[in-house]
Protein backbone atom coordinates (compact mmCIF):
# COMPACT_ATOMS: atom_id res chain seq x y z
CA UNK A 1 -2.01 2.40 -2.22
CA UNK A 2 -2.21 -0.52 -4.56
CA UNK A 3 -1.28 -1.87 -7.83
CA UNK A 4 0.46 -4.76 -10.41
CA UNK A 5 4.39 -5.52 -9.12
CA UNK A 6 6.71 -6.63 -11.69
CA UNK A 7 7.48 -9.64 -9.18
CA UNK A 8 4.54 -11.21 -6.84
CA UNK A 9 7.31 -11.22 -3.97
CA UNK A 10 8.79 -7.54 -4.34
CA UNK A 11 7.23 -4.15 -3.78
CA UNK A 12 8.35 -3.01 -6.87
CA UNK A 13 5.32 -1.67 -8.62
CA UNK A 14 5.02 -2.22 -13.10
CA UNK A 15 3.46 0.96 -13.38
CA UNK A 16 3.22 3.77 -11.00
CA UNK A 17 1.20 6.08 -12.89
CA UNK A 18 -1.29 3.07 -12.57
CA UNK A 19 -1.43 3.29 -8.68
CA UNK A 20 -4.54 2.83 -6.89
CA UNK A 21 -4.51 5.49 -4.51
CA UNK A 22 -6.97 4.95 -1.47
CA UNK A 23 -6.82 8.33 0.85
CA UNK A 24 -5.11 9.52 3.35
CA UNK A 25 -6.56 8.16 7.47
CA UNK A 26 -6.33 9.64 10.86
CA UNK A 27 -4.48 6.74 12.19
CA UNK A 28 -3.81 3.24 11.16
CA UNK A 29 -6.70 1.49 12.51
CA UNK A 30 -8.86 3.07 9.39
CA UNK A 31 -5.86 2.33 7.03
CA UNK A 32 -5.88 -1.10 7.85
CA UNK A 33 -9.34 -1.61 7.25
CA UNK A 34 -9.27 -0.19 4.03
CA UNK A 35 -6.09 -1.97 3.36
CA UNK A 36 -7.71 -5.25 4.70
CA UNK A 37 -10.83 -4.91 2.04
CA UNK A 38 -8.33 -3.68 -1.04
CA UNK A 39 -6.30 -6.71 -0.54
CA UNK A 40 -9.06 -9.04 -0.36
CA UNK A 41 -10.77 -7.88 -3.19
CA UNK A 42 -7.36 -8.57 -5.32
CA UNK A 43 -6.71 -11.79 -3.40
CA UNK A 44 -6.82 -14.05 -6.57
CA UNK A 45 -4.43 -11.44 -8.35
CA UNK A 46 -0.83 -12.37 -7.26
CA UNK A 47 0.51 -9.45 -9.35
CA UNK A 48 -1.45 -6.77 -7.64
CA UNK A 49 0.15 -5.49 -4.09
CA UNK A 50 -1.90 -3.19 -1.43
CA UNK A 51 0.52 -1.37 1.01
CA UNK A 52 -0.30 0.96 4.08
CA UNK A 53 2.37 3.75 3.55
CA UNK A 54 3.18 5.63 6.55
CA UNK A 55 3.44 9.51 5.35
CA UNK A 56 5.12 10.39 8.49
CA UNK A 57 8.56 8.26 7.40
CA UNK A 58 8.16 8.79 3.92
CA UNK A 59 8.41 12.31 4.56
CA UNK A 60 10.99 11.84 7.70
CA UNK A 61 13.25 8.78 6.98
CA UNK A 62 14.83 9.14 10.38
CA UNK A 63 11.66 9.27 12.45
CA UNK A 64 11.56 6.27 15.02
CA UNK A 65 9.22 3.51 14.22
CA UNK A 66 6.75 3.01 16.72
């Protein structure tokens, strides 16, 4: 997912109802890709942020990180 942050260093996002929101990938490889293309595409934009969220802990804080 992607959009403006109130503060080019934080991942706190201006508007979250304005959230560019990519799809959902079988495994990180494909995210990053996608993630990889978003971000360059807004490379000249310091105010707009591309993240690869990882459902798994969002949805399960505790889980391990692997």
């Amino acid at each position: 997912m992607g959009g403006r942050v109130s503060d080019p260093q934080s991942l706190e996002f201006s508007d979250l109802k304005a959230l560019d929101l990519v799809g959902v990938f079988p495994d990180y490889a494909q995210a990053e890709e996608v993630w990889r293309a978003n971000a360059q595409r807004t490379v000249d934009d310091a105010e707009m942020r591309y993240v690869i969220v990882h459902l798994h802990r969002l949805l399960d804080p505790s889980h391990p990180k692997v």
